[in-house]
Every structure is written in structure tokens, then in C-alpha cells.
N, C-alpha and C. Protein backbone atom coordinates (compact mmCIF):
# COMPACT_ATOMS: atom_id res chain seq x y z
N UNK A 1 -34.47 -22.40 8.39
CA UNK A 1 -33.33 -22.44 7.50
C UNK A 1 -33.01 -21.05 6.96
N UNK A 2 -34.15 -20.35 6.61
CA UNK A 2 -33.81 -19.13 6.01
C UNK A 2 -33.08 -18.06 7.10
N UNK A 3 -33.82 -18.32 8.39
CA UNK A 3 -32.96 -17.21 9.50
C UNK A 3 -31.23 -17.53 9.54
N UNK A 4 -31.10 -18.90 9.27
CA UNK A 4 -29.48 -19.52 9.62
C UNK A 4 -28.64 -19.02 8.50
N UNK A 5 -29.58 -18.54 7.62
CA UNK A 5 -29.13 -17.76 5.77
C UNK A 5 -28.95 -16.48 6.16
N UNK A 6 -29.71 -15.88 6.36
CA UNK A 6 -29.57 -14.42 7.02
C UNK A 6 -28.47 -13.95 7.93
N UNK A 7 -28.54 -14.95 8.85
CA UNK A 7 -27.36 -14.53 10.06
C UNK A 7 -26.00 -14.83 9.20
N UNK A 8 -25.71 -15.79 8.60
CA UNK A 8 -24.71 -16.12 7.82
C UNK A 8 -24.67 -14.60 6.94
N UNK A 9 -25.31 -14.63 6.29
CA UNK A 9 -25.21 -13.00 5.12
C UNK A 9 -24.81 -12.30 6.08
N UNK A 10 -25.40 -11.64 7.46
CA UNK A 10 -25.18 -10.51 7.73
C UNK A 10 -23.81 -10.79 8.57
N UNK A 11 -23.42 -11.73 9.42
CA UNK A 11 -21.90 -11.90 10.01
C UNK A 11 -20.62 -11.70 8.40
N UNK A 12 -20.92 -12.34 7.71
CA UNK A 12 -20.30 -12.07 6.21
C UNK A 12 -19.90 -10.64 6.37
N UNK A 13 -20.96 -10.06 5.96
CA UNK A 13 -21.43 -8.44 5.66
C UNK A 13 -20.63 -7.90 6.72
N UNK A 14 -20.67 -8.12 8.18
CA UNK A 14 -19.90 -7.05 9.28
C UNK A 14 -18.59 -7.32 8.85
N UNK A 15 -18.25 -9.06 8.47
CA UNK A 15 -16.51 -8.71 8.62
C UNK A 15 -16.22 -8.18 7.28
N UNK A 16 -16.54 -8.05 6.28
CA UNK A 16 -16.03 -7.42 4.99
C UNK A 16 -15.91 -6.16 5.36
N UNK A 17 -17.40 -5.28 6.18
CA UNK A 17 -17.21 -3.69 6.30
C UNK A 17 -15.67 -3.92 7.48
N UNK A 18 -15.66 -4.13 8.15
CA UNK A 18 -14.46 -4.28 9.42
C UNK A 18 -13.60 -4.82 8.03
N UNK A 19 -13.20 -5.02 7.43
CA UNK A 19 -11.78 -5.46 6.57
C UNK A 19 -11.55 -3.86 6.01
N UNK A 20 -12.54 -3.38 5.57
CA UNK A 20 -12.17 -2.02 5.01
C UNK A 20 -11.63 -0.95 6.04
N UNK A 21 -12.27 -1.41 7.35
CA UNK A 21 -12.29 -0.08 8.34
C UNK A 21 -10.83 0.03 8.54
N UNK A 22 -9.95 -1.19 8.40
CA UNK A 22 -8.89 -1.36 9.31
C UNK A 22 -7.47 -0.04 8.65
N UNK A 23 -7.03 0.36 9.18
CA UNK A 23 -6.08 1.36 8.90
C UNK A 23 -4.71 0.89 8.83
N UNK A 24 -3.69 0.46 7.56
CA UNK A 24 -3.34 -0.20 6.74
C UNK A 24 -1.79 0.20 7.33
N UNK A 25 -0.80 -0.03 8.02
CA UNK A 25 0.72 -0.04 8.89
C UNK A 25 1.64 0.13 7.55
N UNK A 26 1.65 1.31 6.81
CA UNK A 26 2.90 1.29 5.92
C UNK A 26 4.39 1.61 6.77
N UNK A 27 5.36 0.66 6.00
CA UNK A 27 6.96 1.41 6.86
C UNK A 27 6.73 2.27 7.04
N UNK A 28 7.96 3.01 7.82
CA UNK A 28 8.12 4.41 7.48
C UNK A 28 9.36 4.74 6.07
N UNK A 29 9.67 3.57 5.83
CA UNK A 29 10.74 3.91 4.89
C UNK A 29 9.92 4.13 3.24
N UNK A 30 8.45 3.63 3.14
CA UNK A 30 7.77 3.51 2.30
C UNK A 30 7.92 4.95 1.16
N UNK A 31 7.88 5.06 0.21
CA UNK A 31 7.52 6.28 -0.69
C UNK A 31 6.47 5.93 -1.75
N UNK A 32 6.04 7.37 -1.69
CA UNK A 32 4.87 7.68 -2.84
C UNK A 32 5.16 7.49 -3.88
N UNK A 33 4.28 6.90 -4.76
CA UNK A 33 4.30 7.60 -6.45
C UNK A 33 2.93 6.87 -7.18
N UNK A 34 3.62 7.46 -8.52
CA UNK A 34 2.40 6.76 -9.61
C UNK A 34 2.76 5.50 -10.37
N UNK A 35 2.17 4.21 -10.18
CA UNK A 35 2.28 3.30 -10.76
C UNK A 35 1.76 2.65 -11.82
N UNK A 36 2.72 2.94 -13.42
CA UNK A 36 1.67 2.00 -14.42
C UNK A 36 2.69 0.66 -14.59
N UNK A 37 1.93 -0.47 -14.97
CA UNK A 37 2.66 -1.65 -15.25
C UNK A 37 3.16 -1.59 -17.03
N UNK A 38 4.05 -2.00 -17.15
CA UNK A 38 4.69 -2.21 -18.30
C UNK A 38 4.50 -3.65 -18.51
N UNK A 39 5.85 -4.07 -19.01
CA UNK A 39 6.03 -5.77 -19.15
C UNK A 39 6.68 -5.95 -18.18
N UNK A 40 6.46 -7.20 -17.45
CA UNK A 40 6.76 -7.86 -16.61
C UNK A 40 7.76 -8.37 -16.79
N UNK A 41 8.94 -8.10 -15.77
CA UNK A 41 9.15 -7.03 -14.79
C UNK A 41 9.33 -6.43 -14.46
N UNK A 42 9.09 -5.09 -15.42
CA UNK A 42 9.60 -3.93 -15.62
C UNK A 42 8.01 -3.19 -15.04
N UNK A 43 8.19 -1.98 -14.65
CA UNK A 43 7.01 -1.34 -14.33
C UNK A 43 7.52 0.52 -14.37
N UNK A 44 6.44 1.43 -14.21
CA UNK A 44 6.91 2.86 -14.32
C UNK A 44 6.54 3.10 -12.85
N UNK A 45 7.74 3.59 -12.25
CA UNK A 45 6.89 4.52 -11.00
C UNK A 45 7.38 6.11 -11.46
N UNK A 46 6.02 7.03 -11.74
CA UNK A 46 6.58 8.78 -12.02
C UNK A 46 7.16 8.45 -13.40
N UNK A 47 6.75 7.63 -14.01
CA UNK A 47 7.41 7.45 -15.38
C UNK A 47 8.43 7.09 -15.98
N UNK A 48 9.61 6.67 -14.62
CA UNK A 48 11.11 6.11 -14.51
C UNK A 48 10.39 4.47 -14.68
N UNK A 49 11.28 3.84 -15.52
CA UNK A 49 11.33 2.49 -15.92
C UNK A 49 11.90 2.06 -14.12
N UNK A 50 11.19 1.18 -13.65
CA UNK A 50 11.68 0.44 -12.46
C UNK A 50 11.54 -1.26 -12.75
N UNK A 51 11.85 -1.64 -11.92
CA UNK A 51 11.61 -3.24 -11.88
C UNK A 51 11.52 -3.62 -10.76
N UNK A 52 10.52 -4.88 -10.39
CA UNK A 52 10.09 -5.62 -9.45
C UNK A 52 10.94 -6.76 -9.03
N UNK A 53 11.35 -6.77 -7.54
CA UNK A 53 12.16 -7.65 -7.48
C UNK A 53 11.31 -9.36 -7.57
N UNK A 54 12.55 -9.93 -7.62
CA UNK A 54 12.27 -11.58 -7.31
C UNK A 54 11.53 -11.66 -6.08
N UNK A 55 9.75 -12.21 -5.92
CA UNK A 55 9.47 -12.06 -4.71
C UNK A 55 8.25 -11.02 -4.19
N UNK A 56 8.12 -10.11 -5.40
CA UNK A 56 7.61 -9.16 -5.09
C UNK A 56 6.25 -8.90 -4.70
N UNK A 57 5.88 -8.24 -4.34
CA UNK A 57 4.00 -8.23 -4.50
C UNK A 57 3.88 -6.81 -4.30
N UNK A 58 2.19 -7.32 -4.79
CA UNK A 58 1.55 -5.23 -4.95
C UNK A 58 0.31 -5.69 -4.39
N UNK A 59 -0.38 -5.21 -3.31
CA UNK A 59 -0.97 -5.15 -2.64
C UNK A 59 -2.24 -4.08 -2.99
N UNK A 60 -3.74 -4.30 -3.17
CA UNK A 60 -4.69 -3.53 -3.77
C UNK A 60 -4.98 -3.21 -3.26
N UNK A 61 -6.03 -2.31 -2.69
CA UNK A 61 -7.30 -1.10 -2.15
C UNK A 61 -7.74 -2.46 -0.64
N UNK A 62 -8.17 -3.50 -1.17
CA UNK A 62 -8.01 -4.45 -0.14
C UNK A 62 -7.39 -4.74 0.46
N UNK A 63 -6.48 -4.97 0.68
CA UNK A 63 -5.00 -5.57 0.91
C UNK A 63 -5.11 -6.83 0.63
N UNK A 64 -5.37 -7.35 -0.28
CA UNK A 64 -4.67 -8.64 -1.01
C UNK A 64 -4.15 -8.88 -2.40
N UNK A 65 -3.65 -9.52 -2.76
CA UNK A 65 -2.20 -9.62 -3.68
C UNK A 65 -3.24 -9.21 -4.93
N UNK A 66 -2.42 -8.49 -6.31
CA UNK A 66 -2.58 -8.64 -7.40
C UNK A 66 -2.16 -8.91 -8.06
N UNK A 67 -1.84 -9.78 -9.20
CA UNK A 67 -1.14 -10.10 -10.04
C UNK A 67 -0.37 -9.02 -11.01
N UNK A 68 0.61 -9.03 -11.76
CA UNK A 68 1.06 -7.32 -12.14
C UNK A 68 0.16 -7.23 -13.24
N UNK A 69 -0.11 -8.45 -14.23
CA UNK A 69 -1.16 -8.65 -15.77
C UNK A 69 -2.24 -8.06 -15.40
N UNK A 70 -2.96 -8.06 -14.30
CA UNK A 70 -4.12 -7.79 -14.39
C UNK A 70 -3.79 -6.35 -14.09
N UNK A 71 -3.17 -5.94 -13.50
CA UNK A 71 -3.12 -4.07 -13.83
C UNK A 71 -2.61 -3.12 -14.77
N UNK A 72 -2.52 -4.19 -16.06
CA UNK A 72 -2.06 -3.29 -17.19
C UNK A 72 -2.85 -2.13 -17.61
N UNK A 73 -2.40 -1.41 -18.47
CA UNK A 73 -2.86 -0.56 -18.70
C UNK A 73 -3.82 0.82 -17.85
N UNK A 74 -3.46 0.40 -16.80
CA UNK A 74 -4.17 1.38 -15.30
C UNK A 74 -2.71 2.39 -14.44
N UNK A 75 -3.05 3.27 -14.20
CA UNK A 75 -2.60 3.80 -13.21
C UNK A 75 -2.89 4.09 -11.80
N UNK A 76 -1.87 4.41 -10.52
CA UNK A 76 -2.55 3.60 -9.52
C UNK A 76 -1.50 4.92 -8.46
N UNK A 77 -1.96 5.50 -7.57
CA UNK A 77 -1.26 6.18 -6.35
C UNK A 77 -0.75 5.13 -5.37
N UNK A 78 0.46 4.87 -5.34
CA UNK A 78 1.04 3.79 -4.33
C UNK A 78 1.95 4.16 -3.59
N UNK A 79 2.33 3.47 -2.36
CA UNK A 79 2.73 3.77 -1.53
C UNK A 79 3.76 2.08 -1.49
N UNK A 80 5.40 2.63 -1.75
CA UNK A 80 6.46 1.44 -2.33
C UNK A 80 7.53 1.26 -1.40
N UNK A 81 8.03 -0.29 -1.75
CA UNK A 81 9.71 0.06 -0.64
C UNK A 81 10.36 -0.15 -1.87
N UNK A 82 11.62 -0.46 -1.42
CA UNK A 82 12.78 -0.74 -2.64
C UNK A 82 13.66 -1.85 -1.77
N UNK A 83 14.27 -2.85 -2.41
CA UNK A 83 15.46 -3.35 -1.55
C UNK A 83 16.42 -2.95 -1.73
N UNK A 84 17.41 -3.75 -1.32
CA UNK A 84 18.88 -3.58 -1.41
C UNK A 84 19.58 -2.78 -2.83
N UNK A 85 19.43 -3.50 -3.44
CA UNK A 85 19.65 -3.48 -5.16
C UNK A 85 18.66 -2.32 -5.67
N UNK A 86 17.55 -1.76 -5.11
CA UNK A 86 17.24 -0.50 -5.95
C UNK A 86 15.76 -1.14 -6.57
N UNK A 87 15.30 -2.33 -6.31
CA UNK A 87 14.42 -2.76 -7.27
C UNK A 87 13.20 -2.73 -6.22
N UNK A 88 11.78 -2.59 -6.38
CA UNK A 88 10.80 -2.52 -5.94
C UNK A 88 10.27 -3.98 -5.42
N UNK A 89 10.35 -3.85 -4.10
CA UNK A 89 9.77 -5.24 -3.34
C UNK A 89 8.36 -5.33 -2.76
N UNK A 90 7.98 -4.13 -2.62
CA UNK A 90 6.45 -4.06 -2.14
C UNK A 90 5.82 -2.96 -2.37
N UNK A 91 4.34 -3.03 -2.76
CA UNK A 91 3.85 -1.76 -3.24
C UNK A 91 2.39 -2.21 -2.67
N UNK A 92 1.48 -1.55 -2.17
CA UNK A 92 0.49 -0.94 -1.83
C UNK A 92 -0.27 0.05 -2.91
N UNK A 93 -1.26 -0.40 -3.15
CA UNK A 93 -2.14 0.63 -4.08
C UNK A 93 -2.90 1.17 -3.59
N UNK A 94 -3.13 2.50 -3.32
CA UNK A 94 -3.96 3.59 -2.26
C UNK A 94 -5.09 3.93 -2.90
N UNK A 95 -6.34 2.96 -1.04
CA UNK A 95 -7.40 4.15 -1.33
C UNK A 95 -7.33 5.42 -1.52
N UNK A 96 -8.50 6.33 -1.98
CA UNK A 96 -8.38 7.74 -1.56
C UNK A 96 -8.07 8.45 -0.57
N UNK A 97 -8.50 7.92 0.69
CA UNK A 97 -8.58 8.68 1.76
C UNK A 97 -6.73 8.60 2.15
N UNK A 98 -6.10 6.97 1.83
CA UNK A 98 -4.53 6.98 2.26
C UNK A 98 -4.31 8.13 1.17
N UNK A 99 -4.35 8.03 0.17
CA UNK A 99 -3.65 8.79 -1.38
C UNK A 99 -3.87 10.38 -0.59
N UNK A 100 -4.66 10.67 0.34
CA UNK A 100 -4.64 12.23 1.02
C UNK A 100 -3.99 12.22 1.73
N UNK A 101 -3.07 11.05 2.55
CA UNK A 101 -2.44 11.96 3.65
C UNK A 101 -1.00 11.67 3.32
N UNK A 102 0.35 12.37 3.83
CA UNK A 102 1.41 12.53 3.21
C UNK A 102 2.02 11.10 3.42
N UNK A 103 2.94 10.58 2.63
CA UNK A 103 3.68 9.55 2.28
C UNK A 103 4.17 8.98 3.92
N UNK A 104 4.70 7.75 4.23
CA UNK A 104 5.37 7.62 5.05
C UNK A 104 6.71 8.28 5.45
N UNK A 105 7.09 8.40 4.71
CA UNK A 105 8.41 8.59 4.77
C UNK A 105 8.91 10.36 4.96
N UNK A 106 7.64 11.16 4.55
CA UNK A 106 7.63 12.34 4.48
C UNK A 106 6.84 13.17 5.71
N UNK A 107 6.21 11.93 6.68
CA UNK A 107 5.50 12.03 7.74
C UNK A 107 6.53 12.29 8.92
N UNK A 108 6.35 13.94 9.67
CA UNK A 108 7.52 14.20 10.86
C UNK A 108 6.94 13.80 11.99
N UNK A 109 7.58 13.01 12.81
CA UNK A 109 7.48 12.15 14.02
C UNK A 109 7.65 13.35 15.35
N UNK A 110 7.29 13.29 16.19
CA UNK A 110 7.30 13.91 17.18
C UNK A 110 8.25 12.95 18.21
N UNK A 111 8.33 14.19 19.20
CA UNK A 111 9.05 13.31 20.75
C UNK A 111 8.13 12.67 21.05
N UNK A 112 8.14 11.89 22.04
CA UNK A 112 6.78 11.11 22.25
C UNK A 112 6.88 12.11 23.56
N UNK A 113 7.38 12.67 24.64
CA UNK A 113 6.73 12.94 25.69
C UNK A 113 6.80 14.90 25.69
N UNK A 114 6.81 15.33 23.86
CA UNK A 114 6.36 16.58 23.61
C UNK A 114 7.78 17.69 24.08
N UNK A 115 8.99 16.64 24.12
CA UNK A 115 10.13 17.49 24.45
C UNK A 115 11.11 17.82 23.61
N UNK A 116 11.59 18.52 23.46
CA UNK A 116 12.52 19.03 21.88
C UNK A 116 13.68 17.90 22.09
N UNK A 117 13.78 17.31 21.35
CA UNK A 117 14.89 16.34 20.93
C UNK A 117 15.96 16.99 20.86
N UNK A 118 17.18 16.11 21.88
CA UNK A 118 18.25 16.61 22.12
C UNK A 118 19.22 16.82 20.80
N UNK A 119 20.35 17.64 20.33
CA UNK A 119 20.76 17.07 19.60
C UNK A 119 22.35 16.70 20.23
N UNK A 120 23.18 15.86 19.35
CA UNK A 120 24.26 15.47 20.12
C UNK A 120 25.68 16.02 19.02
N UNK A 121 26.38 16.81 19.26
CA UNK A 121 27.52 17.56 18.49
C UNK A 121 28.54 16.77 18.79
């Protein structure tokens, strides 16, 4: 019984480390900033009063949902979209290692087959 305990712990244990390993697909339309929560549904990104749309979610260091209450009073490096209307529909809260590399949106894409992109006048 105890080995069937063990194997259970340690299959557990591999997929949690493999949940962290996985490298996290932001848009490219995504942008950086600093996120504190206000009252709901109002929030600061960079200290501009924003608001969360109808729908919204914020996504933690894990990638699963947080509620906005429970991140009061914290600040957080995120990586956001906006919809239509200007209001914040999805946000991502960055490990360290994402919080180092540049924003999506600020990330320059290459040709894919290393050839200078035509331009068209």
C-alpha cells in the first residue's frame, strides 16, 4: 500500500514540476504594465484608473484564475489585452523570468526564411 502512496506522490510531483515548465503563448497584441487592484471594477495599470471588462479574468504565476479581492493591496508585472471599448479583458501576472523578457507586443518578428521584407509603395 505504501509503494501505491509513493508512486501516486511522485506522478503528482512530475506533473506539477511540468505545469511550471510549460512556456505560457501571450498575443502578440498583449502589453506590459504594473497592476494594483482598486475596487472592483476598477483597477490601476502604471497608475491610470482602468477597468475590467464584463467577463474578465487575471490569470496568476500558475496560470489559473484569480479572483480580483484576493489581490488587493499587491502589486503585480502583467502582461494585458484590452477590448473593443478600451477596458481590460485579460491579464496574466508574470513570473520573473516572463517579467525579463520584452512585452509581446514590443517583441520584433523576423522573416521567417531570413529575407528582408518587401515593402509595397
Amino acid at each position: 500500500m505504501k509503494m501505491k502512496q509513493l508512486l501516486a506522490c511522485l506522478i503528482i510531483a512530475s506533473l506539477s514540476i511540468a505545469a511550471h515548465a510549460f512556456e505560457r503563448p501571450f498575443p502578440q497584441i498583449a502589453k506590459r504594465g504594473t497592476l494594483s487592484m482598486t475596487d472592483y471594477p476598477s483597477i490601476e495599470i502604471d497608475g491610470k484608473e482602468r477597468r475590467l471588462a464584463v467577463g474578465a479574468w487575471i490569470k496568476n504565476q500558475n496560470n489559473t484564475i484569480d479572483m480580483p479581492v484576493t489581490l488587493r493591496g499587491r502589486e503585480f508585472i502583467v502582461n494585458y489585452t484590452e477590448n473593443m471599448q478600451g477596458e481590460i479583458d485579460r491579464v496574466w501576472i508574470l513570473r520573473p523570468e516572463e517579467a525579463k523578457r520584452p512585452a509581446p507586443n514590443k517583441q520584433q518578428t523576423q522573416p521567417q526564411n531570413n529575407q528582408p521584407m518587401m515593402q509595397i509603395h
